[in-house]
Protein backbone atom coordinates (compact mmCIF):
# COMPACT_ATOMS: atom_id res chain seq x y z
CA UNK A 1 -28.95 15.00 -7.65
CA UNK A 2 -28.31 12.82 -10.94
CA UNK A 3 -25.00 14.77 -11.27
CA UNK A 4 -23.70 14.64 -7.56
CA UNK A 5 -24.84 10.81 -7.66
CA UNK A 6 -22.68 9.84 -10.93
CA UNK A 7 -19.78 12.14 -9.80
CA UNK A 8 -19.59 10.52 -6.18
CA UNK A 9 -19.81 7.06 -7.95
CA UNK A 10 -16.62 7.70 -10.17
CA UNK A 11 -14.92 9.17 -6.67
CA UNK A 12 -15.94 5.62 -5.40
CA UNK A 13 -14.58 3.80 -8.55
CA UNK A 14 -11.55 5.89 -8.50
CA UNK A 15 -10.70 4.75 -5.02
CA UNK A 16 -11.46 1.26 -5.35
CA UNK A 17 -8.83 0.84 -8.25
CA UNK A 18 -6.43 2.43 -5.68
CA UNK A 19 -3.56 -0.42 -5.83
CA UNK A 20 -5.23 -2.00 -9.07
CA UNK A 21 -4.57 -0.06 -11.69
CA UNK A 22 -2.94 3.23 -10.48
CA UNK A 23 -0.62 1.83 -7.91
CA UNK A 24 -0.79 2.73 -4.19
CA UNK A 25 -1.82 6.16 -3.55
CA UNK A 26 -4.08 6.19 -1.02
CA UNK A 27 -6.66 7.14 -3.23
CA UNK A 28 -9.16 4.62 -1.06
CA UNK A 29 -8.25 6.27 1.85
CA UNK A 30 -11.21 8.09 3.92
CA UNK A 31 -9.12 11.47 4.28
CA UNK A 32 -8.85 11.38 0.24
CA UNK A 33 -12.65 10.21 -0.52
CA UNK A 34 -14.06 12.64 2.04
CA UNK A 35 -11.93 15.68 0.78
CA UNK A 36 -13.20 14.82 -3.14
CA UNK A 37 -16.65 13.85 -1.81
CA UNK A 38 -16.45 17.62 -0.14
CA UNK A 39 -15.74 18.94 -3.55
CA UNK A 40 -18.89 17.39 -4.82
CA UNK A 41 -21.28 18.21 -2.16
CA UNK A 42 -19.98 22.20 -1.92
CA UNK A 43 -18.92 21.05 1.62
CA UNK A 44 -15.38 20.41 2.04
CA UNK A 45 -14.41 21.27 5.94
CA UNK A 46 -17.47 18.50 6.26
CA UNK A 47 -15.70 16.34 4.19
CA UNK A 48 -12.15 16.72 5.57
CA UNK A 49 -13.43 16.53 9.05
CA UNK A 50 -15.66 13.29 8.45
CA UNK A 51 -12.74 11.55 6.55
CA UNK A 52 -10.47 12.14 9.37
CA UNK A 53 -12.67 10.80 11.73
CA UNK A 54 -13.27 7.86 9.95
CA UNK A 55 -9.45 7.59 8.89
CA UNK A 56 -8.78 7.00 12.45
CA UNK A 57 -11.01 4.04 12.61
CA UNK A 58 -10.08 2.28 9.28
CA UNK A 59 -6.39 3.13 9.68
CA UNK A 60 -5.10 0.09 10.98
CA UNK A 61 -7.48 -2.19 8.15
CA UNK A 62 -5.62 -3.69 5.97
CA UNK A 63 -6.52 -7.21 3.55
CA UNK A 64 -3.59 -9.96 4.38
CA UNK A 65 -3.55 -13.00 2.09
CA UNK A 66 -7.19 -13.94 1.16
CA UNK A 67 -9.27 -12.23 3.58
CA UNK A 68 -11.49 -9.37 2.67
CA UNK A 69 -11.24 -5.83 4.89
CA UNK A 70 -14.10 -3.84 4.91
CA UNK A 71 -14.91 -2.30 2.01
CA UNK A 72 -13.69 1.18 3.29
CA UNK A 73 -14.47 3.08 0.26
CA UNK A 74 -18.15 2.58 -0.25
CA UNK A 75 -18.42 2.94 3.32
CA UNK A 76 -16.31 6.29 3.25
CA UNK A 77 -18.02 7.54 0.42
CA UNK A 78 -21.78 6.99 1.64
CA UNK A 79 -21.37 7.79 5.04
CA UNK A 80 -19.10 11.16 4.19
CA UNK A 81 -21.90 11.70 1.61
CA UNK A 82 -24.79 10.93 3.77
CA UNK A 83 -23.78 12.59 6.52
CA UNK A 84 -23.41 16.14 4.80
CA UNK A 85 -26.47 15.42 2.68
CA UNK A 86 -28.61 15.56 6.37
CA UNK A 87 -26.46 18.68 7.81
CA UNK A 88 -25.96 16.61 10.96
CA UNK A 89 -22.23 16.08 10.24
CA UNK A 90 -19.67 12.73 11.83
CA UNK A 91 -22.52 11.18 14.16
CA UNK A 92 -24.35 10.19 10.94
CA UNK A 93 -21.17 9.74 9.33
CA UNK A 94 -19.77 6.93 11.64
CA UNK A 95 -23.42 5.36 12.35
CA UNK A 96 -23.25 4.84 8.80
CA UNK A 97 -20.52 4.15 7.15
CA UNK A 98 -19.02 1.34 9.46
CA UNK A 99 -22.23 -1.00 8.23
CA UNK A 100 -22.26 0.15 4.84
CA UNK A 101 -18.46 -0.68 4.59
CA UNK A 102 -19.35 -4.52 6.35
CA UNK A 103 -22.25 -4.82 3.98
CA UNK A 104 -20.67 -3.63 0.70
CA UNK A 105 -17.74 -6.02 1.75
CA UNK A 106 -20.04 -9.12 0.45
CA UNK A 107 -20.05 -7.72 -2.64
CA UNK A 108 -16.04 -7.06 -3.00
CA UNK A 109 -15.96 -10.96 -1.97
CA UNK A 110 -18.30 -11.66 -4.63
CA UNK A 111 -16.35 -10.07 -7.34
CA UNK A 112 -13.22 -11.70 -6.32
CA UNK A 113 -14.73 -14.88 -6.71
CA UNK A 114 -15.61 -13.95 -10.08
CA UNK A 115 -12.45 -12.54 -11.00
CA UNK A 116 -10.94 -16.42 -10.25
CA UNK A 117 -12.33 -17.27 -13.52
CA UNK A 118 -11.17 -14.77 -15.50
CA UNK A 119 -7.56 -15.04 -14.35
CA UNK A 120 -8.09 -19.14 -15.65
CA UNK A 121 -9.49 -17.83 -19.12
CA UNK A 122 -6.09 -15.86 -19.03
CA UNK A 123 -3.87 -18.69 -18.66
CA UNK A 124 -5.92 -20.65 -21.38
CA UNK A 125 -5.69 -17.52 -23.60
CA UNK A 126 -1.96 -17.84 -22.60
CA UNK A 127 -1.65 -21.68 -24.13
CA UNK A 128 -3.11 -20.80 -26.96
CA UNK A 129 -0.87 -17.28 -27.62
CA UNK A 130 -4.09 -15.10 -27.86
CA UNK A 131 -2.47 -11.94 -26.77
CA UNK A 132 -5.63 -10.21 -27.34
CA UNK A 133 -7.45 -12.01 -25.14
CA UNK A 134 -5.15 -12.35 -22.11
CA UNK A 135 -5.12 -8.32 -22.40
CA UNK A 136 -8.60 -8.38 -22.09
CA UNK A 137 -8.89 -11.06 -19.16
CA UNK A 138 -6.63 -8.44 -17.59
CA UNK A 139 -8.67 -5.32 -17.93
CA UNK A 140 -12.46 -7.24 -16.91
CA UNK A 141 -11.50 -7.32 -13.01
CA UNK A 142 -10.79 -3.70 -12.71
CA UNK A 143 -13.59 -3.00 -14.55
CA UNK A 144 -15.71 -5.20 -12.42
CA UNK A 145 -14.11 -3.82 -8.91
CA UNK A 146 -15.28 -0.22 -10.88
CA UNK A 147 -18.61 -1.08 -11.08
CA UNK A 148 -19.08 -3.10 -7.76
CA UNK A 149 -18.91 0.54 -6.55
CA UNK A 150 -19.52 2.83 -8.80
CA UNK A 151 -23.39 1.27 -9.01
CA UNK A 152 -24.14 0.65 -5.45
CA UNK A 153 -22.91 4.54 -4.38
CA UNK A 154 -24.76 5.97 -7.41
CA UNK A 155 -28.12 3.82 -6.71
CA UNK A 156 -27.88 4.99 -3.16
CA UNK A 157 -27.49 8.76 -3.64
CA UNK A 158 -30.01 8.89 -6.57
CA UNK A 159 -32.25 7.10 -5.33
CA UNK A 160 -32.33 6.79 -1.38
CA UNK A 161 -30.67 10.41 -0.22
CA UNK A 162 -34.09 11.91 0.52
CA UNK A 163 -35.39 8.76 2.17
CA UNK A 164 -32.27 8.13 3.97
CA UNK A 165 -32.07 12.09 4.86
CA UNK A 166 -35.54 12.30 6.17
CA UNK A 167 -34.93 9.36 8.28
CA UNK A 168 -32.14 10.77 9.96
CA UNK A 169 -34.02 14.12 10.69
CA UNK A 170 -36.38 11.82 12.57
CA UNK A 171 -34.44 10.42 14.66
CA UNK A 172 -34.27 11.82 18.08
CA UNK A 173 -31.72 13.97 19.22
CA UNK A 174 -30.80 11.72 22.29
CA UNK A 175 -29.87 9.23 20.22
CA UNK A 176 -27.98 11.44 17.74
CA UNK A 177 -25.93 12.31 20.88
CA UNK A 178 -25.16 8.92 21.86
CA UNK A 179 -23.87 7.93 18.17
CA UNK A 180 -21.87 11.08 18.29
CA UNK A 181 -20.31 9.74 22.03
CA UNK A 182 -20.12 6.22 20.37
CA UNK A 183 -18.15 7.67 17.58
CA UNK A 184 -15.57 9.52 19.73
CA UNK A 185 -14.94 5.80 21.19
CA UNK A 186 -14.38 4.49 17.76
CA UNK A 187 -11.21 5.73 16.75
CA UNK A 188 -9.86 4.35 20.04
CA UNK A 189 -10.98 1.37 18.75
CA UNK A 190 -8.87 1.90 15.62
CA UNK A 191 -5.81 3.00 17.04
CA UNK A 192 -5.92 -0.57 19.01
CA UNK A 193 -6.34 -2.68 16.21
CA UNK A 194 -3.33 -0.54 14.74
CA UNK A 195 -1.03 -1.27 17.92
CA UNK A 196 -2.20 -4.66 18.11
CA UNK A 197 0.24 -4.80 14.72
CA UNK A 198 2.94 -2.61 15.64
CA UNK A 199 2.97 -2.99 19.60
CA UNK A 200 6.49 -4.63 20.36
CA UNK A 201 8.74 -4.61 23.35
CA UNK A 202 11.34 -2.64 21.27
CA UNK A 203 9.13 -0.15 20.64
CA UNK A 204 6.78 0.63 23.64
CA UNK A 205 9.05 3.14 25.31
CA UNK A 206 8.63 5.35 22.17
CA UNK A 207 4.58 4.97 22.23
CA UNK A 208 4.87 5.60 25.87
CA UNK A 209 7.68 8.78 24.77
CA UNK A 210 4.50 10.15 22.94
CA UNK A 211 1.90 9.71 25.66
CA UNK A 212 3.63 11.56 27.64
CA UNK A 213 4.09 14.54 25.31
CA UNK A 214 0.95 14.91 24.78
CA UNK A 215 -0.69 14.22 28.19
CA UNK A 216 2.40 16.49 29.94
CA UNK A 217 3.65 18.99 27.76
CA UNK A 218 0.69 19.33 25.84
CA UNK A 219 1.94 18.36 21.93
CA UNK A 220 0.30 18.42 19.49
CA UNK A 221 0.06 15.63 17.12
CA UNK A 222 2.36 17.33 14.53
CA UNK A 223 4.92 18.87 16.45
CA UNK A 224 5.16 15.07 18.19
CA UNK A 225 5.35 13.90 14.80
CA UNK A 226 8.12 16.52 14.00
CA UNK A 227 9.49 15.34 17.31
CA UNK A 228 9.65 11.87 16.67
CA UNK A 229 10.80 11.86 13.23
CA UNK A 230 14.06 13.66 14.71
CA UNK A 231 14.85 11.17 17.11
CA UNK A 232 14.14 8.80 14.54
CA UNK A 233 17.43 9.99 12.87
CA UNK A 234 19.25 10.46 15.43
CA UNK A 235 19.31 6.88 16.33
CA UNK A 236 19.64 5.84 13.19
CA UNK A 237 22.63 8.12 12.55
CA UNK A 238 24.43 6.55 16.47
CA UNK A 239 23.14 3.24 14.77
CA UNK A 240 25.19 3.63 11.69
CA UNK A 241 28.02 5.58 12.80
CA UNK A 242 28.83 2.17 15.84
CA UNK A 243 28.39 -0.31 12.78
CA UNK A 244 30.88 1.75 10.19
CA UNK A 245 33.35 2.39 13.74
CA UNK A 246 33.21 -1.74 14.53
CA UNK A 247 33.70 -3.03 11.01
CA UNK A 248 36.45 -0.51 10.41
CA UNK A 249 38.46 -1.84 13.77
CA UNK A 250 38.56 -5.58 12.25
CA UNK A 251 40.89 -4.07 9.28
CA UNK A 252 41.21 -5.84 5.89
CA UNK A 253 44.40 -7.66 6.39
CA UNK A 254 43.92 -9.02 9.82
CA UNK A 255 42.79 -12.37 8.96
CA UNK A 256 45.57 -12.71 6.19
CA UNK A 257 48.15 -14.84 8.57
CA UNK A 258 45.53 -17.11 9.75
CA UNK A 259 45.90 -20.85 8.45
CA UNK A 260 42.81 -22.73 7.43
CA UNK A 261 43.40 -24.56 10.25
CA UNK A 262 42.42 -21.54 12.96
CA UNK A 263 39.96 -20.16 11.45
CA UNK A 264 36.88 -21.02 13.41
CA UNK A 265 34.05 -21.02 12.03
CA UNK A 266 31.33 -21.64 14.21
């Protein structure tokens, strides 16, 4: 367990300095950390299955300006881990790794608040032209994102996977049933939050365009995708052919016998 614990706390660390230090690549995601926390556990249809159900409900989280999302990759990593860990597969997953992701979220405040001071030790070291130091100012805040992580996801598998697995086996199987119906309702739940962003006047005859694909002509989700991303050039082809055909009917030299005087330019 000391292995799987230390490898599924670098999976966390990796995916926390998603956008950091790596650039974005969706390392945080749940569909990545579930796949690699697969890999660990020997389990990887678990893991792929579990990260795509909670992909759905932390697809449409995202941290604008100063606030602080769930922490999505503690939550994904624990609950993925968790959940394969007690053989009872996404009801655990989802039960868990939504309040996991709220409560580790106190923590990624916590190191933000720390990293403030570090970024003014920076500018100081920047006054004073201490290279060195401003290099090192940069490098503490990943590190400390790292280990805000890294140590709670390798504390909980080490030491509370049996505890937290034998408390799961207890629990009834009526109510294991109603967290796996509450977790079907979930990624609803994401999918709103997502159109709540996206939803637009402009756009709702295309959401409604896939609705009915589905619900009618029974689509799946990737040949709709296929679907949509070929009307999606279409239009944009029509879209760019009109603009090219109404800037080339106003020709170069039409405007050439026009005084200052008529030229209006309101």
């Amino acid at each position: 367990m000391l292995i799987d614990a230390l490898m599924l706390g670098i999976v966390a660390g990796i995916g926390i300095l998603d956008g950091r230090i790596f650039g974005v690549m969706m390392l945080e995601r749940p569909l990545v950390t579930g796949l690699l926390v697969g890999l660990v556990l020997g389990d990887v249809k678990s893991g792929i299955m579990i990260g795509a159900q909670l992909e759905l409900i932390w697809m449409g989280i995202a941290g604008i300006g100063a606030s602080t999302p769930p922490d999505v990759v503690t939550g994904g990593v624990l609950g993925t881990a968790f959940a394969i860990l007690s053989g009872h597969g996404v009801a655990v997953a989802l039960a868990l790794a939504v309040p996991i992701a709220v409560l580790a979220q106190s923590l990624g405040v916590l190191v933000r608040i720390m990293n403030g001071y570090f970024l003014h030790k920076a500018d100081k070291y920047a006054e004073d032209a201490n290279f060195r130091g401003v290099t090192l100012m940069m490098w503490v805040p990943p590190i400390l994102f790292f280990l805000s992580v890294f140590l709670p996801t390798f504390l909980a598998i080490l030491m509370g996977a049996k505890e937290v697995t034998a408390l799961i086996n207890a629990v009834p199987k009526t109510i294991l049933d109603g967290l796996t119906i509450a977790g079907n309702l979930l990624p609803a739940i994401g999918f709103a939050l997502l159109l709540d962003m996206l939803f637009s006047k402009k756009m709702v005859v295309f959401f409604f365009l896939g609705f009915l694909a589905a619900s009618y002509l029974k689509l799946d989700i990737t040949a709709i995708a296929l679907f949509g991303t070929c009307l999606a050039i279409i239009i944009y082809v029509v879209m760019n052919r009109d603009e090219k055909s109404s800037n080339t009917q106003a020709g170069p030299n039409d405007f050439d016998n026009l005084t200052e005087g008529e030229i209006d330019f309101e």
